[in-house]
N, C-alpha and C. Protein backbone atom coordinates (compact mmCIF):
# COMPACT_ATOMS: atom_id res chain seq x y z
N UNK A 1 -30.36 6.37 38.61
CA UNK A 1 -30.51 7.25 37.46
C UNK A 1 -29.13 7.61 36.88
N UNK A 2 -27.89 8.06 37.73
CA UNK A 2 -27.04 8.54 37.00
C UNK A 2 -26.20 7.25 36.60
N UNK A 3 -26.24 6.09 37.22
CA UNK A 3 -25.58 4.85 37.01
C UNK A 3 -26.27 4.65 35.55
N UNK A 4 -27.21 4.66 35.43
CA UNK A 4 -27.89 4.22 33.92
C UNK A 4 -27.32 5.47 32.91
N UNK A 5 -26.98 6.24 33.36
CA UNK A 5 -27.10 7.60 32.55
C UNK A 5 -25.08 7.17 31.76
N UNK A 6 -24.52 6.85 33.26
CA UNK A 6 -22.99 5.85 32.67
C UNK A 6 -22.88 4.89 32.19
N UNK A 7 -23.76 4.03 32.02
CA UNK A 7 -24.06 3.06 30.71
C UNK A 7 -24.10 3.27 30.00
N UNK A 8 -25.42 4.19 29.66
CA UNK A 8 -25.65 4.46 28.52
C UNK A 8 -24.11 5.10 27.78
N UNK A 9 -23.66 6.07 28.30
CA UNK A 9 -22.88 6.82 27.39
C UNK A 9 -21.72 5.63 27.10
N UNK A 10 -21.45 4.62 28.65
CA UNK A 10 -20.35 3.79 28.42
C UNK A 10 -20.93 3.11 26.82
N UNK A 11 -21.57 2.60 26.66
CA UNK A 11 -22.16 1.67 25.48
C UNK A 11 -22.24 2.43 24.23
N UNK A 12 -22.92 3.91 24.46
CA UNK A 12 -22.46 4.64 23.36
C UNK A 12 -21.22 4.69 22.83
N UNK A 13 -19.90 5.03 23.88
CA UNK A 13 -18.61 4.75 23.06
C UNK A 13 -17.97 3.64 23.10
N UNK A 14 -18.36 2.88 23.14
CA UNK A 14 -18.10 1.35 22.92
C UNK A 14 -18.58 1.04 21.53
N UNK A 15 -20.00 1.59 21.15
CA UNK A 15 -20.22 1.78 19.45
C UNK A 15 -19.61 2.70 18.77
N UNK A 16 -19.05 3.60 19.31
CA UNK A 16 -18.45 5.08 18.77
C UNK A 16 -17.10 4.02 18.31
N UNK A 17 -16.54 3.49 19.16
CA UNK A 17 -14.93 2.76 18.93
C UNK A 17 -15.28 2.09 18.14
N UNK A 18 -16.18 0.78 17.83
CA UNK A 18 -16.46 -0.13 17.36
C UNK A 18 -16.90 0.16 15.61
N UNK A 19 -17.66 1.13 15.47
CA UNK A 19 -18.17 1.91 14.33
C UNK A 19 -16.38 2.50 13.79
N UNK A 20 -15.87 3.24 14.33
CA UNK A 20 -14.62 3.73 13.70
C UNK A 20 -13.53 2.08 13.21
N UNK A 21 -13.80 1.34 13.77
CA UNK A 21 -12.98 0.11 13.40
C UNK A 21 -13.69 -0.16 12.41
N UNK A 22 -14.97 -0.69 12.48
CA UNK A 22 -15.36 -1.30 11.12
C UNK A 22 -15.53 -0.19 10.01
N UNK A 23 -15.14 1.13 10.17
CA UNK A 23 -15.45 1.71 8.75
C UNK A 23 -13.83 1.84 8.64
N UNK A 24 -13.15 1.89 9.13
CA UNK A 24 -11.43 1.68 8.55
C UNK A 24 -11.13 0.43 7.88
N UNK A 25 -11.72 -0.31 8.86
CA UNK A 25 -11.65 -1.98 7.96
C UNK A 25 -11.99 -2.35 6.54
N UNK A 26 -13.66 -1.72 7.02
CA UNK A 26 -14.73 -2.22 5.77
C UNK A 26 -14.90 -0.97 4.56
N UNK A 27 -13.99 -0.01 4.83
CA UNK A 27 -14.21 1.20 4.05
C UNK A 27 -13.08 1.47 3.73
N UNK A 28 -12.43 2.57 4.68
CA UNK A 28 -11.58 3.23 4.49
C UNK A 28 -9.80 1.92 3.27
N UNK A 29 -10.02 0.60 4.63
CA UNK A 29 -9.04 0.03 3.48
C UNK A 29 -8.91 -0.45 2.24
N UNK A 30 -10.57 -1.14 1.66
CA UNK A 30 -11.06 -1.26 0.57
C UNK A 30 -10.69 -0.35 -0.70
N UNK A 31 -11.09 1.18 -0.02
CA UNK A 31 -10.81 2.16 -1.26
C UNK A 31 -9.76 2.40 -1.42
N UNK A 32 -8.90 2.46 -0.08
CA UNK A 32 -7.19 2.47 -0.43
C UNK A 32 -7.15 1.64 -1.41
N UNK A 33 -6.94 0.77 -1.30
CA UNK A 33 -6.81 -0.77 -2.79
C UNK A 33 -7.07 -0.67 -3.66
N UNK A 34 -8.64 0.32 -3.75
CA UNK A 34 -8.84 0.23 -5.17
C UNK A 34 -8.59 1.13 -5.85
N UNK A 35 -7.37 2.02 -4.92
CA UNK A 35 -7.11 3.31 -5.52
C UNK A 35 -5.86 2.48 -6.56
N UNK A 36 -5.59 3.38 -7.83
CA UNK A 36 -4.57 2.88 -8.64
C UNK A 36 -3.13 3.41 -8.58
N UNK A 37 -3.04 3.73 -7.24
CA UNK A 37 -1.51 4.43 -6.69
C UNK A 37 -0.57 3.42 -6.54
N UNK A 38 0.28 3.89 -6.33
CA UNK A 38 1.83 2.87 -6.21
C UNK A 38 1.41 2.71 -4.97
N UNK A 39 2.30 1.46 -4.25
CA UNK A 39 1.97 0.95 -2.80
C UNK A 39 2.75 1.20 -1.67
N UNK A 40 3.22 2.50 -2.25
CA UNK A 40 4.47 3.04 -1.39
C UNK A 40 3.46 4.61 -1.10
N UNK A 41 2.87 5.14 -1.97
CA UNK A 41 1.39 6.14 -1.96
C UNK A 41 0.42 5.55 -0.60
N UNK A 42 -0.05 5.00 -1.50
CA UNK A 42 -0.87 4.00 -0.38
C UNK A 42 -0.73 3.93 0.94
N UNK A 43 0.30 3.93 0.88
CA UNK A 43 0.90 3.14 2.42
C UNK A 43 1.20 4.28 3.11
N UNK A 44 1.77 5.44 2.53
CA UNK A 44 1.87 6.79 3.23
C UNK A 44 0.67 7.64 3.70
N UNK A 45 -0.21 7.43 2.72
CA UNK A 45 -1.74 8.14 2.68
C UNK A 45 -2.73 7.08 3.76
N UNK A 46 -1.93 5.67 3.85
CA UNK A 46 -3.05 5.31 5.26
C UNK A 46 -2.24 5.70 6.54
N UNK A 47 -1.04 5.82 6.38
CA UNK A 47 0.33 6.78 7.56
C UNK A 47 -0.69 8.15 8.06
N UNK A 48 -1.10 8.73 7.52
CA UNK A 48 -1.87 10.09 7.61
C UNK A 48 -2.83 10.10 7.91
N UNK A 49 -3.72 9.09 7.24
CA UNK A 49 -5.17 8.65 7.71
C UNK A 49 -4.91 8.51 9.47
N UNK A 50 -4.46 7.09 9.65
CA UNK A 50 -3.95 6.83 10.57
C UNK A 50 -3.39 8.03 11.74
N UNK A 51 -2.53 8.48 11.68
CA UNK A 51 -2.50 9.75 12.68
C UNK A 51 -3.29 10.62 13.08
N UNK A 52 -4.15 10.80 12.03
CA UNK A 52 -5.55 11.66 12.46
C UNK A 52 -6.75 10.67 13.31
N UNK A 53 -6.67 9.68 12.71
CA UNK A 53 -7.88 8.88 13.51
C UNK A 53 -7.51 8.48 14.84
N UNK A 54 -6.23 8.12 14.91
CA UNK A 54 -5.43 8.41 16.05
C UNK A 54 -5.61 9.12 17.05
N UNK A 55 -5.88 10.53 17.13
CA UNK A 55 -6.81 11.59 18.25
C UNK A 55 -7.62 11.30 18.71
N UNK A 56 -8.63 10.83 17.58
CA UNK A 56 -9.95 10.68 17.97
C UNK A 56 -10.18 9.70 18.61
N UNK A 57 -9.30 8.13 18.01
CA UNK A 57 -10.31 6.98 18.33
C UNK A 57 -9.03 6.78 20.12
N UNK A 58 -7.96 7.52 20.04
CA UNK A 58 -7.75 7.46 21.25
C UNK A 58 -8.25 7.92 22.66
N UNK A 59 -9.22 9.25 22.52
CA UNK A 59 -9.72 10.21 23.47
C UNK A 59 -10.81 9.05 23.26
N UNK A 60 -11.77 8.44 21.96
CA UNK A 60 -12.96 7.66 22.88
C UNK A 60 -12.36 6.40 23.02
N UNK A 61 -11.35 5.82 23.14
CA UNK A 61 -10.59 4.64 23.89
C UNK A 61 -10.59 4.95 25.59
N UNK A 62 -9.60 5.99 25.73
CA UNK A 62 -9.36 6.32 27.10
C UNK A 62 -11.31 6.82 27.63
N UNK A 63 -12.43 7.24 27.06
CA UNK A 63 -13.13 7.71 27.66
C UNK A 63 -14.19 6.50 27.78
N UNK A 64 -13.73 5.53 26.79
CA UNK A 64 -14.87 4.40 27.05
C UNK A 64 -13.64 3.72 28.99
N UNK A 65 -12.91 3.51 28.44
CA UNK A 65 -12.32 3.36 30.00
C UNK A 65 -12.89 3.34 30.99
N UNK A 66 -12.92 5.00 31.01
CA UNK A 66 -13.34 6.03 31.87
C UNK A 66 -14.82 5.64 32.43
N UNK A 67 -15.65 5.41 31.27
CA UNK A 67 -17.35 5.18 31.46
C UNK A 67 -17.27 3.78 32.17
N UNK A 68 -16.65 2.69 31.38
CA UNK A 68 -16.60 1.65 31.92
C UNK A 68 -16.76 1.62 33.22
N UNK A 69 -15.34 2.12 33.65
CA UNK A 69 -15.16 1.94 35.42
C UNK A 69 -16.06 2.71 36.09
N UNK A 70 -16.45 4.08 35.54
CA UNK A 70 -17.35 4.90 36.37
C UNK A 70 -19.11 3.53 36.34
N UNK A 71 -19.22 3.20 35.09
CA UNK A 71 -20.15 2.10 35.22
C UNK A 71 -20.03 0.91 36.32
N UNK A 72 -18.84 0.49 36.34
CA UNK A 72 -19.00 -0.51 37.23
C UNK A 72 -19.01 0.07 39.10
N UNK A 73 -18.49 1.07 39.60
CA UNK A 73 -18.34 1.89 40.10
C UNK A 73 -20.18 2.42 40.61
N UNK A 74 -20.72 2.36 39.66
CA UNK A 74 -22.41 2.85 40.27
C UNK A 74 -23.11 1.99 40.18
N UNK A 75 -23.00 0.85 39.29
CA UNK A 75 -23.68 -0.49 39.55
C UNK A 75 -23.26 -1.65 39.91
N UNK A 76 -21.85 -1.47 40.82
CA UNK A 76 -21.86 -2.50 40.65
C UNK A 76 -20.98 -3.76 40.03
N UNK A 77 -19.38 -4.35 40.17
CA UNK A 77 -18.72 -4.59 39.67
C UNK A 77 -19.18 -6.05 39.09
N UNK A 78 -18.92 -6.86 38.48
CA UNK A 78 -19.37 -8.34 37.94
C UNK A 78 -18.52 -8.76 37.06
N UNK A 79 -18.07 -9.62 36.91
CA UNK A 79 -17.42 -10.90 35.92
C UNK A 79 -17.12 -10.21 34.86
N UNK A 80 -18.36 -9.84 34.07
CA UNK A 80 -18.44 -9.29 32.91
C UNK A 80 -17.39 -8.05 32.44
N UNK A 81 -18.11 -7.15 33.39
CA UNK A 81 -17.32 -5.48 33.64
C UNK A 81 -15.43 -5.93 33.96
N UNK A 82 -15.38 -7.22 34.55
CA UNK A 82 -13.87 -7.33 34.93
C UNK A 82 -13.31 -7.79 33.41
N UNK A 83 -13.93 -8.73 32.84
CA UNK A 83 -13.52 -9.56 31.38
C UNK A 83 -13.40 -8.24 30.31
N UNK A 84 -13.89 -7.12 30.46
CA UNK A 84 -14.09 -6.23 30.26
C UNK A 84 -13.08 -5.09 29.90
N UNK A 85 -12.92 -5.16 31.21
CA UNK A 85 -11.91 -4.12 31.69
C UNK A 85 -10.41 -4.43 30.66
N UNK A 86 -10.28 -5.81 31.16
CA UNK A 86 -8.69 -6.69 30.79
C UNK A 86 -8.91 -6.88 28.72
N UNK A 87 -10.19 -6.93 28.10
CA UNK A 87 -9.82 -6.56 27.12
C UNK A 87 -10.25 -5.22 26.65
N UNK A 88 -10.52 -4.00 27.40
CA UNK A 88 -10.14 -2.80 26.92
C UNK A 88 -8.54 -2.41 27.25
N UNK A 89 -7.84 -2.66 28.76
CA UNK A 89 -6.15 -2.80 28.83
C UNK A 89 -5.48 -3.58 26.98
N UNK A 90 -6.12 -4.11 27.02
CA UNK A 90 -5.69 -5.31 25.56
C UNK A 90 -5.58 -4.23 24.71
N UNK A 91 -6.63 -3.52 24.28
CA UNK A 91 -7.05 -2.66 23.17
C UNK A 91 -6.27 -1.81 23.51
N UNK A 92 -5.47 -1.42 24.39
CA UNK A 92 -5.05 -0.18 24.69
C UNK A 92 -3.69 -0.62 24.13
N UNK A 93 -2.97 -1.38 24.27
CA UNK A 93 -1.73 -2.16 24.02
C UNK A 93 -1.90 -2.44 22.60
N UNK A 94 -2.53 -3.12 21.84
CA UNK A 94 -2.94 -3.09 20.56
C UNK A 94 -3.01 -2.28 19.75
N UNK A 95 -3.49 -0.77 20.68
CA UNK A 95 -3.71 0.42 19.76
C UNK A 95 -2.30 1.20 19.86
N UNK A 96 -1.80 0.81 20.78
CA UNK A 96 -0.43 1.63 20.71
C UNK A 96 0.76 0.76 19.83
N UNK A 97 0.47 -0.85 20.00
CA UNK A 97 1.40 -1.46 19.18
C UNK A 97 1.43 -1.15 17.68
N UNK A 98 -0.13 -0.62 17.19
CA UNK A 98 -0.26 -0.29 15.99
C UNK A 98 0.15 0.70 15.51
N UNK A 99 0.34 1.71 16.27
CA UNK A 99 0.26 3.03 15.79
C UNK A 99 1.75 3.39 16.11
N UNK A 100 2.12 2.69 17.09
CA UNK A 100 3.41 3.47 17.78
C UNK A 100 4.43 2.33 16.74
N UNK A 101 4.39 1.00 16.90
CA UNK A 101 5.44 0.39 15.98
C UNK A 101 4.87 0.18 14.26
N UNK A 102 3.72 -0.27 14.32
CA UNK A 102 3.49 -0.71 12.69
C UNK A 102 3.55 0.41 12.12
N UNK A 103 2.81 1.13 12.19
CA UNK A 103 2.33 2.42 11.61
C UNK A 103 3.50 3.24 11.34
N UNK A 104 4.26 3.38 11.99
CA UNK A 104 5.23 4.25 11.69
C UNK A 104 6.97 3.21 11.02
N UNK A 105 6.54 2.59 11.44
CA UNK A 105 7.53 0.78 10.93
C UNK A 105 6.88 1.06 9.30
N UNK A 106 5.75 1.02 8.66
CA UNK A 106 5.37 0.58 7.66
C UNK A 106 5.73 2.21 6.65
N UNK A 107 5.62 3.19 7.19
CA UNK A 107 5.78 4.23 6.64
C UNK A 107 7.32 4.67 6.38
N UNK A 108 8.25 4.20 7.23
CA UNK A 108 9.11 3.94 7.06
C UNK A 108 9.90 3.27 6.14
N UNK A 109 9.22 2.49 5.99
CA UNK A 109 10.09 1.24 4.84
C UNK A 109 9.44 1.57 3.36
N UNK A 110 7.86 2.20 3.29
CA UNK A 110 7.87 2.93 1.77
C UNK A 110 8.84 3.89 1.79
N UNK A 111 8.84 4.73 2.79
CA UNK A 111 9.83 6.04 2.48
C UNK A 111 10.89 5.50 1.35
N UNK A 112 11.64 4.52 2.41
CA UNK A 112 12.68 3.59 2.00
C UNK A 112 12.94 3.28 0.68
N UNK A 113 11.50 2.18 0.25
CA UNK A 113 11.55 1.77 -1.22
C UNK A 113 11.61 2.20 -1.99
N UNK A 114 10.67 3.69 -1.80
CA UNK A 114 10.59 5.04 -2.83
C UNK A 114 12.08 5.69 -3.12
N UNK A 115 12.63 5.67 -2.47
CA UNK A 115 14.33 6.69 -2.15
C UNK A 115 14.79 5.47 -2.47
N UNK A 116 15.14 4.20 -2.78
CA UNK A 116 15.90 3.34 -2.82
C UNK A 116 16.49 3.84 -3.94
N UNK A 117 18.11 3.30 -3.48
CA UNK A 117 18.75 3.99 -4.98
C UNK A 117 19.18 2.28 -6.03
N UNK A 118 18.74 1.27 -5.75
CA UNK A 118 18.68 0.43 -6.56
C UNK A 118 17.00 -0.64 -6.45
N UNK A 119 17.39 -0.80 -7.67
CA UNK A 119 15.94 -2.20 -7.98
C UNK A 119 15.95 -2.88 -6.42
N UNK A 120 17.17 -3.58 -6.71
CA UNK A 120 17.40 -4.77 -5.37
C UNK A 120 17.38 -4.37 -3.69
N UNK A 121 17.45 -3.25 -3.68
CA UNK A 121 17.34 -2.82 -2.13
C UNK A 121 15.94 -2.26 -2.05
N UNK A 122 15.44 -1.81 -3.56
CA UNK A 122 13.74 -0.95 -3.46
C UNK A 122 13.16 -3.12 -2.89
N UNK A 123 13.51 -3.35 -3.74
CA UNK A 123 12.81 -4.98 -3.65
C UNK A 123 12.84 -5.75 -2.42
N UNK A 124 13.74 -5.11 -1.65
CA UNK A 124 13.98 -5.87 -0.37
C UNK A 124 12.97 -4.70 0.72
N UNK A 125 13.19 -3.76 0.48
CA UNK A 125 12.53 -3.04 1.22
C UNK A 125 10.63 -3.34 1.23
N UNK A 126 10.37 -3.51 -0.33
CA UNK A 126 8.52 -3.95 -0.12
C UNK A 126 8.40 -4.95 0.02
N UNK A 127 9.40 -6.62 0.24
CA UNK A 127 8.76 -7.33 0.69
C UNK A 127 9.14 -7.58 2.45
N UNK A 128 10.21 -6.58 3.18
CA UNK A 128 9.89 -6.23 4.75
C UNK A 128 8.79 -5.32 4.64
N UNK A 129 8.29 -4.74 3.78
CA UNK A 129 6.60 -3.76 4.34
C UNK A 129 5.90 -4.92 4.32
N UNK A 130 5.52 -5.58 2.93
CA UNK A 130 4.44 -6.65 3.06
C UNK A 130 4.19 -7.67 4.09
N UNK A 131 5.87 -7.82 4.50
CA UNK A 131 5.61 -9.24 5.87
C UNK A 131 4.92 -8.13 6.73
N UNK A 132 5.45 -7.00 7.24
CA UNK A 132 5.02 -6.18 8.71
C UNK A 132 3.35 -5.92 8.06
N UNK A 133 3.31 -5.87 6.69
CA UNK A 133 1.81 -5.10 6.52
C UNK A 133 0.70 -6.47 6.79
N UNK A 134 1.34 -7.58 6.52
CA UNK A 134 0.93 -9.12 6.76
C UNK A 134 0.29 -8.81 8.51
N UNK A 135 1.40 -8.82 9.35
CA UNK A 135 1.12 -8.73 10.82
C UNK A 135 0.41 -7.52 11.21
N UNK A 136 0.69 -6.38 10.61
CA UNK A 136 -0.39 -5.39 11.18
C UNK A 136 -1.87 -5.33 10.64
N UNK A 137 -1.86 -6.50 9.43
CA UNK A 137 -3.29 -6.84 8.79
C UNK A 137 -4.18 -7.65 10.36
N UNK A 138 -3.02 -8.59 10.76
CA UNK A 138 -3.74 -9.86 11.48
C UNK A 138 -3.57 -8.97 13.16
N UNK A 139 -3.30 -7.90 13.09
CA UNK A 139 -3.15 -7.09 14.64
C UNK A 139 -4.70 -6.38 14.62
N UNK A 140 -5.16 -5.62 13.35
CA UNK A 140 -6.54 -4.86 13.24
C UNK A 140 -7.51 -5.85 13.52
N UNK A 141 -7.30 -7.13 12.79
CA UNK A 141 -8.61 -8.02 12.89
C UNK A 141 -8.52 -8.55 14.12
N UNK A 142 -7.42 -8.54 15.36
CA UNK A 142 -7.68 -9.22 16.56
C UNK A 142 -8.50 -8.02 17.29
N UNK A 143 -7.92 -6.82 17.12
CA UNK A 143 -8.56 -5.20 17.53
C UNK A 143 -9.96 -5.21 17.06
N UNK A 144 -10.27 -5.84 15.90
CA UNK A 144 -11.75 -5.64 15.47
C UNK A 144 -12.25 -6.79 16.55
N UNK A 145 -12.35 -7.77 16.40
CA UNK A 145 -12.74 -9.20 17.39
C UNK A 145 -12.95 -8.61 19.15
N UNK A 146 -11.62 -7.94 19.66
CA UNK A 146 -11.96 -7.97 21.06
C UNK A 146 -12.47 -6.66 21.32
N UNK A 147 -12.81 -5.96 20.10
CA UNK A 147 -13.48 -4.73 20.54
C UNK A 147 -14.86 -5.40 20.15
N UNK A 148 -15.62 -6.20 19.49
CA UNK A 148 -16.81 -6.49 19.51
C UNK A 148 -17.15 -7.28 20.67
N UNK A 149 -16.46 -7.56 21.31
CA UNK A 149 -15.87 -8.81 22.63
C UNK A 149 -16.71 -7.56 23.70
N UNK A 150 -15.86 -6.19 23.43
CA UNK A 150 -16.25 -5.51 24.69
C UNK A 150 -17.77 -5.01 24.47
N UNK A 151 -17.99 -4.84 23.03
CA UNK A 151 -19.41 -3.99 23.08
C UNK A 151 -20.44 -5.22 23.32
N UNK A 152 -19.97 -6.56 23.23
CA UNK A 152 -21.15 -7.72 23.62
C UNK A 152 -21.39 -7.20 25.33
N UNK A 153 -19.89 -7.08 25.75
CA UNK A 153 -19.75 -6.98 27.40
C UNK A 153 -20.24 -6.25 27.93
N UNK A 154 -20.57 -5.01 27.07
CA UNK A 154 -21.00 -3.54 27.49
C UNK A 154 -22.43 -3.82 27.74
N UNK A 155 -23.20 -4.62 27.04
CA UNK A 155 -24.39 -4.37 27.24
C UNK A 155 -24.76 -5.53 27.43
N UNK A 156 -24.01 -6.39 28.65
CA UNK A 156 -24.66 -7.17 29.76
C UNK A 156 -25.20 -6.82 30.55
């Protein structure tokens, strides 16, 4: 009973994580874009976004963890729960590479472009955001992929 009762909730935040990725992805970045702000705006206002979602989607990161192991722990360890485990460690590294270097890397370099005191250094400065905004584009979609990786895993 209580082993099922740690599934369940494990699987619940495994959709709780999974749901906050795809509405940042499929939502939240969309309307950024189609907002008609400068891309130095933009880029500060997903800086903010970002730090706030940050709390949240970190406490149900560390608590899907938590369920995980307490799951495998009452039923039972298996293949799955281990493949598991090694890409929630992944996600954990991913979520900090994002937040701790891009995120604050990318907010940085609008600061930059905005304060630039010439054309040619504002110009050099947005196309180092665009390459890093390039790689932290292709860092979310590996984060989207092995977090659907875990919620397949979750509910083996």
């Amino acid at each position: 009973m209580l082993g099922g009762i740690f599934h369940l909730v494990h699987v619940v935040l495994v959709g709780v994580w999974l749901g906050g990725l795809v509405f940042t992805t499929f939502v939240v970045s969309p309307a950024l874009k189609a907002m008609k702000w400068p891309e130095t705006e933009r880029v500060a206002v997903r800086s903010a976004i970002g730090r706030y979602y940050a709390k949240v989607g970190s406490l149900n990161l560390v608590l899907l963890a938590l369920f995980a192991l307490l799951d495998g722990v009452l039923d039972g360890f298996g293949p799955a729960l281990y493949v598991e485990y090694a890409l929630i460690l992944l996600l954990f590294g991913l979520v900090a590479a994002h937040g701790a270097y891009f995120g604050r890397r990318l907010a940085g370099l609008a600061r930059a472009e905005r304060e630039a005191e010439s054309e040619e250094e504002a110009r050099s400065f947005a196309e180092r955001r665009r390459s890093l905004q390039e790689i932290s584009s292709r860092v979310s979609w590996v984060s989207l992929l092995v977090s659907i990786a875990v919620m397949v895993l979750a509910t083996v």
